[in-house]
Protein backbone atom coordinates (compact mmCIF):
# COMPACT_ATOMS: atom_id res chain seq x y z
CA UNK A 1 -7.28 5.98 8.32
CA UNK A 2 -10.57 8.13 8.14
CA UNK A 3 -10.85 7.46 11.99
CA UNK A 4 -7.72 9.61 13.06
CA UNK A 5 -7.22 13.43 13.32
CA UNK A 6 -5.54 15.77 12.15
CA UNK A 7 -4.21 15.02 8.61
CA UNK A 8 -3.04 12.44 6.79
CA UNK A 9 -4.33 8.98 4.68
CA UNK A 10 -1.71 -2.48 -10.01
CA UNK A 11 -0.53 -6.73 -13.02
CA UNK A 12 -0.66 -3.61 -14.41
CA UNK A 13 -2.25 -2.70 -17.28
CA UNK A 14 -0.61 -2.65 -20.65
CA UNK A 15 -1.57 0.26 -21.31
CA UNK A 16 -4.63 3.09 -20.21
CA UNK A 17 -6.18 4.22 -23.86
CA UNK A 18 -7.31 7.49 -23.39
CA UNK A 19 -5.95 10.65 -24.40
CA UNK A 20 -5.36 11.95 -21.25
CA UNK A 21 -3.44 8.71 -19.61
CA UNK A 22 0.00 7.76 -20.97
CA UNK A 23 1.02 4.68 -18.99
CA UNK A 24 3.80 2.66 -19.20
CA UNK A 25 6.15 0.41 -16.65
CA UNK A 26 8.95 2.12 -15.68
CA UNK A 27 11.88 1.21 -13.77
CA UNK A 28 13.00 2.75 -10.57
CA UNK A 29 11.95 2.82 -7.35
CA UNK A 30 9.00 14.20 2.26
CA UNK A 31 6.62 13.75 5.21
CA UNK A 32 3.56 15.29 5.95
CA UNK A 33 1.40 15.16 9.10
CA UNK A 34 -1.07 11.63 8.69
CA UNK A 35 -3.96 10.79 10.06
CA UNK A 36 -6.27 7.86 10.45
CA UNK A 37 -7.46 5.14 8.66
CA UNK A 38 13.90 4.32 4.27
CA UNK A 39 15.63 0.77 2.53
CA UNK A 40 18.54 -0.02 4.88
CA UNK A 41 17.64 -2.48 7.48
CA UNK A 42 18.89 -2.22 10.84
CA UNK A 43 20.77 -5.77 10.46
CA UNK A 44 20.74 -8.86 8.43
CA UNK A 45 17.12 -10.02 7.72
CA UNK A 46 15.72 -13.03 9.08
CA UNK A 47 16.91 -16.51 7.34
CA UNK A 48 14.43 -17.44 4.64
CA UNK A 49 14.07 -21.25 3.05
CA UNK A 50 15.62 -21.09 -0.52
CA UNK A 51 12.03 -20.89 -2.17
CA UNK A 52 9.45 -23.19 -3.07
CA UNK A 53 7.31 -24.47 -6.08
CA UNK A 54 5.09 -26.53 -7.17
CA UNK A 55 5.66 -29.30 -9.90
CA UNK A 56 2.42 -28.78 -12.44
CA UNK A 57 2.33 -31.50 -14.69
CA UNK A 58 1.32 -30.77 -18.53
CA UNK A 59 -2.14 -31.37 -20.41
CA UNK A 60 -0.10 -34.63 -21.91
CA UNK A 61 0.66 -35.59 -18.59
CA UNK A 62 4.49 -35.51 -18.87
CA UNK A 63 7.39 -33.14 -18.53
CA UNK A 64 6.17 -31.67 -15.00
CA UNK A 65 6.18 -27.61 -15.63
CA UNK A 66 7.29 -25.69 -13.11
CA UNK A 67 6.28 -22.80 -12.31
CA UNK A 68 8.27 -19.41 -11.17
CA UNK A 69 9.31 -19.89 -7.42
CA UNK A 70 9.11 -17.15 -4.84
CA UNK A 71 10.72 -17.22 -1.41
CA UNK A 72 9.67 -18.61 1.49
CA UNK A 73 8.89 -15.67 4.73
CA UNK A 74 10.60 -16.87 7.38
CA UNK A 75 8.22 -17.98 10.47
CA UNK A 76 6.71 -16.32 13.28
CA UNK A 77 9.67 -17.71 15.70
CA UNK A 78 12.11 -17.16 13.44
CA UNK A 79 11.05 -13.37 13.01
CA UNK A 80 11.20 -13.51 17.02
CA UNK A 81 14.17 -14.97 17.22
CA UNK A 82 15.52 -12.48 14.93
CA UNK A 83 14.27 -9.61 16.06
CA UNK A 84 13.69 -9.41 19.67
CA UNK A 85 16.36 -8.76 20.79
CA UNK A 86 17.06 -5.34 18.82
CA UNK A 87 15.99 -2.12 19.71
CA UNK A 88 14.60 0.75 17.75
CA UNK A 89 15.84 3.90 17.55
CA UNK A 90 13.41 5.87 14.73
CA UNK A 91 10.01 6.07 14.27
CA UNK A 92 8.09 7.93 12.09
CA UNK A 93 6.79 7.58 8.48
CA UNK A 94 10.21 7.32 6.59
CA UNK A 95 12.41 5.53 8.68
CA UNK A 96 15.00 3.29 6.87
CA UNK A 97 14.08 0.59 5.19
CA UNK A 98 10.34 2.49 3.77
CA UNK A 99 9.74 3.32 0.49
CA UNK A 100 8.25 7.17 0.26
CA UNK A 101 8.98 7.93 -3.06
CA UNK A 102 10.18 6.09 -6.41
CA UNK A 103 12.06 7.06 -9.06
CA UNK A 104 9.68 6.42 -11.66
CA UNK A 105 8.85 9.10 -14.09
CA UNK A 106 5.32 8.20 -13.04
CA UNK A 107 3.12 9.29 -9.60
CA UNK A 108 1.69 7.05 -7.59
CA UNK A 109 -2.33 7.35 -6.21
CA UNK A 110 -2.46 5.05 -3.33
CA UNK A 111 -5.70 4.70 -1.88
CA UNK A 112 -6.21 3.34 1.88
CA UNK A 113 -9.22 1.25 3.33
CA UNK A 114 -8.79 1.06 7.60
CA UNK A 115 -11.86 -0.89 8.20
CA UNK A 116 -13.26 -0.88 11.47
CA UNK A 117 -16.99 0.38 12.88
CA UNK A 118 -16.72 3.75 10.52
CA UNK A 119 -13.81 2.81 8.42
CA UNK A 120 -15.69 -0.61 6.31
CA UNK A 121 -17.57 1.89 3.55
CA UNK A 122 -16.40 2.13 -0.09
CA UNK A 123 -16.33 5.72 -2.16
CA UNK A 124 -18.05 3.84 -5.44
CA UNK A 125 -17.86 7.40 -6.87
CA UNK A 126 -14.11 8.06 -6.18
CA UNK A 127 -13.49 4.68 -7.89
CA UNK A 128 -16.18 5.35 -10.97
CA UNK A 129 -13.69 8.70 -11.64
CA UNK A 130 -10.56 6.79 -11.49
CA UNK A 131 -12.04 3.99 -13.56
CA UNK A 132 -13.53 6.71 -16.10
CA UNK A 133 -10.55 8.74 -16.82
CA UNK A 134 -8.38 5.21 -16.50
CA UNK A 135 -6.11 6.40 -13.83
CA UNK A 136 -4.47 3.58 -12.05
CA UNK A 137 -4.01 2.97 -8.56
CA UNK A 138 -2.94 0.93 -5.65
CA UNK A 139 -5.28 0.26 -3.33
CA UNK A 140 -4.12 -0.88 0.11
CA UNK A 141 -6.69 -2.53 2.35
CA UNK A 142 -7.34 -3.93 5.58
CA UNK A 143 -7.92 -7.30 6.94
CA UNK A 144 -11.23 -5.67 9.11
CA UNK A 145 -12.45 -4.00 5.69
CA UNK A 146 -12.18 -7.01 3.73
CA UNK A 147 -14.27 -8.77 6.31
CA UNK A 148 -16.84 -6.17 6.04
CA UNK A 149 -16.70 -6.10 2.39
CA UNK A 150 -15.29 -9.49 0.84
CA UNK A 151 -17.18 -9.41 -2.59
CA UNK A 152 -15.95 -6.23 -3.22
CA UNK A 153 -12.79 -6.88 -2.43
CA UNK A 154 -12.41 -9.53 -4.58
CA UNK A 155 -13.93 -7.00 -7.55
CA UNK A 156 -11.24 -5.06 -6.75
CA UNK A 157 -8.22 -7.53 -6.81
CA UNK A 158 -10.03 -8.69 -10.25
CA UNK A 159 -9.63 -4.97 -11.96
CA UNK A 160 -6.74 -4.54 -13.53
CA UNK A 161 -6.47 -1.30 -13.13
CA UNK A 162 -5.91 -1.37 -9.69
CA UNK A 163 -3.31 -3.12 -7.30
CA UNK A 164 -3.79 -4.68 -3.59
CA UNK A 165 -1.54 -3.89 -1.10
CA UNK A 166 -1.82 -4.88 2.65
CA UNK A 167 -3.16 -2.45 4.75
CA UNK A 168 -2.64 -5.07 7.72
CA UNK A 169 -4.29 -7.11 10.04
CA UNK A 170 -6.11 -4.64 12.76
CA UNK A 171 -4.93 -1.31 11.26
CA UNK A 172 -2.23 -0.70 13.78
CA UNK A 173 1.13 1.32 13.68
CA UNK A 174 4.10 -1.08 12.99
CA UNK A 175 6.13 -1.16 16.50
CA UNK A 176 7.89 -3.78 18.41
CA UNK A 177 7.36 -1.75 21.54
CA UNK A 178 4.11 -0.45 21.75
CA UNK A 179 4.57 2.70 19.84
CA UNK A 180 1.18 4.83 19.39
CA UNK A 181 0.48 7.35 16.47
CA UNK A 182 -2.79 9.52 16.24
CA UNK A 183 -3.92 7.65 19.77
CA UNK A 184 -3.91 4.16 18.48
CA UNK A 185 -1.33 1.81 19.78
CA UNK A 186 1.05 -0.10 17.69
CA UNK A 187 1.90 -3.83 17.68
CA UNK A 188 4.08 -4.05 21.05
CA UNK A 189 6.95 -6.60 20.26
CA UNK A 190 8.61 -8.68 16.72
CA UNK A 191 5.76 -11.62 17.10
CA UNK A 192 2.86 -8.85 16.74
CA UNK A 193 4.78 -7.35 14.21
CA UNK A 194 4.57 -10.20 12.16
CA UNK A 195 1.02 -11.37 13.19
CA UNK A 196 -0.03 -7.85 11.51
CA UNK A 197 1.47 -8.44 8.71
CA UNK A 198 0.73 -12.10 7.73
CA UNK A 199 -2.22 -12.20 8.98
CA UNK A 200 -3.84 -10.29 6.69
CA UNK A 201 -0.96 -11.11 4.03
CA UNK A 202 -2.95 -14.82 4.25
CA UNK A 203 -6.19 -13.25 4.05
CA UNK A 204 -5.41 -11.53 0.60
CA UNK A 205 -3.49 -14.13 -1.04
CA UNK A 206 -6.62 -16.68 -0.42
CA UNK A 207 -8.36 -13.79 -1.93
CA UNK A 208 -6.69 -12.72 -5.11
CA UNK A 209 -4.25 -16.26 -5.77
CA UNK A 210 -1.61 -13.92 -5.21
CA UNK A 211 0.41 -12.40 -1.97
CA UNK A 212 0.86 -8.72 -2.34
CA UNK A 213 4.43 -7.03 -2.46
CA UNK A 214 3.46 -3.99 -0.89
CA UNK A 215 2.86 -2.95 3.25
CA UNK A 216 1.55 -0.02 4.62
CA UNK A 217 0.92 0.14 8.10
CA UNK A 218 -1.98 1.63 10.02
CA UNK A 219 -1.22 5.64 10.34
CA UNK A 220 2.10 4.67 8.02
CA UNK A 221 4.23 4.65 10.84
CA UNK A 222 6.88 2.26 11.44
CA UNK A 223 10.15 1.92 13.66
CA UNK A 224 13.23 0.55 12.15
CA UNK A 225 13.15 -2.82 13.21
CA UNK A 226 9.26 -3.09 12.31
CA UNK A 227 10.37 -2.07 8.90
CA UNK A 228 13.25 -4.35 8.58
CA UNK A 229 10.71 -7.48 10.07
CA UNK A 230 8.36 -5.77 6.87
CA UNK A 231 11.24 -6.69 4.25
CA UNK A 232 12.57 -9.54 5.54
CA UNK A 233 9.06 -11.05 5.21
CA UNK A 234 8.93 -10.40 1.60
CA UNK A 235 7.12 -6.87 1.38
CA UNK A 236 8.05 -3.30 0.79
CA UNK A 237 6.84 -0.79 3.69
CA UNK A 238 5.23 2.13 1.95
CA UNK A 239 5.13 5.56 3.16
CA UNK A 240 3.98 8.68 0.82
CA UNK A 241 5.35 12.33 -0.08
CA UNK A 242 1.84 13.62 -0.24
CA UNK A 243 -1.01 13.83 1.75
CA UNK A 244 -3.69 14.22 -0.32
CA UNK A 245 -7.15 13.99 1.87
CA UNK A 246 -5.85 14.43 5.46
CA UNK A 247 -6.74 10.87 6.51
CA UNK A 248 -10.43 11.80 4.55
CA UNK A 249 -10.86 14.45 6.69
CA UNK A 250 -9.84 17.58 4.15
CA UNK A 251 -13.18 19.15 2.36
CA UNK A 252 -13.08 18.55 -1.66
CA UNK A 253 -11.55 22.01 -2.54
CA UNK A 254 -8.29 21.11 -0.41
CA UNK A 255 -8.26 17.32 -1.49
CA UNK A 256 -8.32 19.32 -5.17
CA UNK A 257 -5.42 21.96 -3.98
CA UNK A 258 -2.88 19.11 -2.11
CA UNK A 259 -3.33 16.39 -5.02
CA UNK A 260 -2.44 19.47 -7.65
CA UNK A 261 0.64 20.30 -6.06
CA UNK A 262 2.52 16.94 -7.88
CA UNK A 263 1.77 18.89 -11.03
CA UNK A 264 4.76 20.87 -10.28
CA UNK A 265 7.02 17.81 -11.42
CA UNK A 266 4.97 16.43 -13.64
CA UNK A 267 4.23 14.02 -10.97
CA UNK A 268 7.42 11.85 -10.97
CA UNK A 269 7.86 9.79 -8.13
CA UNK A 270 5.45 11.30 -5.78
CA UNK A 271 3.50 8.61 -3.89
CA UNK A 272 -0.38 9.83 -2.69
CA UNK A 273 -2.21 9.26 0.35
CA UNK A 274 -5.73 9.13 0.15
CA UNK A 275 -8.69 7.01 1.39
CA UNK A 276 -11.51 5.37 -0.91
CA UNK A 277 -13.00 3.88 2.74
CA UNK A 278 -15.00 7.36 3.50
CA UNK A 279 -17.60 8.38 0.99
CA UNK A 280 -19.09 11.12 2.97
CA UNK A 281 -16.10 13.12 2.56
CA UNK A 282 -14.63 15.06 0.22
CA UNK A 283 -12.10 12.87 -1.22
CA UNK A 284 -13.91 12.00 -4.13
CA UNK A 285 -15.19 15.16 -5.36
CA UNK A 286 -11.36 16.68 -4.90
CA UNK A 287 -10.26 14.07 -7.18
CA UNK A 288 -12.58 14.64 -9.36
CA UNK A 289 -11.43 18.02 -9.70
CA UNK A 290 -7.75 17.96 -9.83
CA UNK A 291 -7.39 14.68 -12.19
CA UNK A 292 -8.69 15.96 -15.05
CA UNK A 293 -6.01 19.29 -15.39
CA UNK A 294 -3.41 16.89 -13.99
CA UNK A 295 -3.87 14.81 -17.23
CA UNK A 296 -4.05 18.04 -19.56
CA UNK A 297 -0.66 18.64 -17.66
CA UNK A 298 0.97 15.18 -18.52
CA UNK A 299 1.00 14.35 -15.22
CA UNK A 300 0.91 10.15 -15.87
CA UNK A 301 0.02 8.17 -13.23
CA UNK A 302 0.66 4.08 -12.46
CA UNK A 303 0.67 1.51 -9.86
CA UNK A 304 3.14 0.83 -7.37
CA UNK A 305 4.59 -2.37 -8.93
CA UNK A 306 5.09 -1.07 -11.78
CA UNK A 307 7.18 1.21 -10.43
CA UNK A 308 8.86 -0.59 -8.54
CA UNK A 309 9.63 -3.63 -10.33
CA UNK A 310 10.84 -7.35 -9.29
């Protein structure tokens, strides 16, 4: 998101020694202006397969194992036929059906990468601070970024401090009519939709072994039936409640200022927006301001999933 103006853009760890980080899974599952780089859908989702597995067959060779089964999306045509025919009537970045905020006791740094001619760079010093002071994150990423950058990204989906989610295929606002945010058109009908998705959905999973659970859409903003399409293919559609680097466009000192502010609550449930795609900015120095005090404040911080558990 560090190419739009104005503002705006983990198996988790057992535990983050440290005696600044307290971490710990918790159960439980607000708009600001975004730039660059709620659960209540409009109708019945589309119809999935029951779910499949595969038999794995023990070191003795006998007694086939198998292993936990996960559902099956539904297809392309099915989302169409599902879909096109309904029409939106929000848009924004909480509609119904998108997550913004949890109610874990816990906030949430998301961190986006947009890809794209001056969106493919990686802040190595934003991720040396969280990595130092063993902050956890979720990191959602881009199909064009991983191109760009596909060793790194599968350091990254290796860490275990961090979490993948899908930042999509082309990085574009989640519409099924053509809805634009910041200047930059969204997928225009149900079959886009869902070619945003999974495309980069099968990107990642060859990637990591694993699909991710979480969606956030280029410029995090969705229409209704976009976010319904979103959950009926298996993911959650993230929003955030703050805007921590303006879509990396805010100098350090205001990064520093916005990311404080969840100190107010001790961080609970707050979800952050921030970018780790735009190292010449001042993302990573504002971080490395406010984290620090945010710890002394016992502010504790983990990834999405494991605040919003299965």
């Amino acid at each position: 998101m560090g190419e739009f103006q104005p503002g705006g853009h983990s198996s988790g760890p057992s535990g983050l020694p440290g005696r600044r980080s307290l971490l710990a899974a918790a159960a439980g599952l607000a708009m600001t202006g975004l730039a660059a780089c709620a659960q209540q859908p409009a109708a019945a989702p589309a119809p999935r397969p029951a779910t499949v597995s595969t038999p794995v067959v023990d070191e003795a060779g006998q007694n086939p194992v198998v292993p936990e089964t996960r559902p099956v999306p539904p297809s392309r045509s099915q989302v169409v036929a599902e879909f096109s025919a309904r029409k939106p009537v929000e848009w924004g970045l909480g509609v119904p059906g998108v997550v913004s905020k949890t109610a874990s006791t816990h906030a949430v740094l998301t961190f986006d990468a947009c890809g794209g001619p001056q969106g493919s760079d990686c802040d190595q010093r934003l991720l040396k601070t969280l990595r130092k002071l063993n902050v956890p994150a979720t990191l959602f990423v881009n199909g064009r970024w991983i191109k760009a950058n596909p060793g790194l990204a599968a350091e990254l989906a290796a860490d275990p401090l961090f979490e993948l989610g899908n930042h999509g295929f082309r990085h574009q606002p989640l519409s099924v009519n053509g809805r634009s945010a910041y200047g930059i058109p969204g997928t225009a009908n149900a079959g886009e939709v869902y070619d945003e998705i999974m495309g980069n959905q099968e990107v990642m999973e060859r990637l990591s072994g694993k699909a991710p659970r979480f969606f956030r859409a280029g410029t995090a903003y969705y229409d209704d039936v976009a976010a319904a399409i979103t959950n009926a293919l298996g993911l959650v559609p993230v929003s955030f409640t703050v805007n921590g680097d303006g879509g990396a466009t805010f100098p350090a000192p205001t990064v520093a200022g916005e990311v404080g502010k969840i100190a107010a609550g001790h961080g609970a449930g707050q979800i952050v927006i921030s970018h780790f795609n735009q190292p010449a900015g001042g993302t990573a120095e504002g971080y490395a301001r406010a984290l620090p005090g945010l710890l002394d404040r016992g502010v504790t911080f983990a990834r999405l999933g494991d605040t919003l558990p299965l």
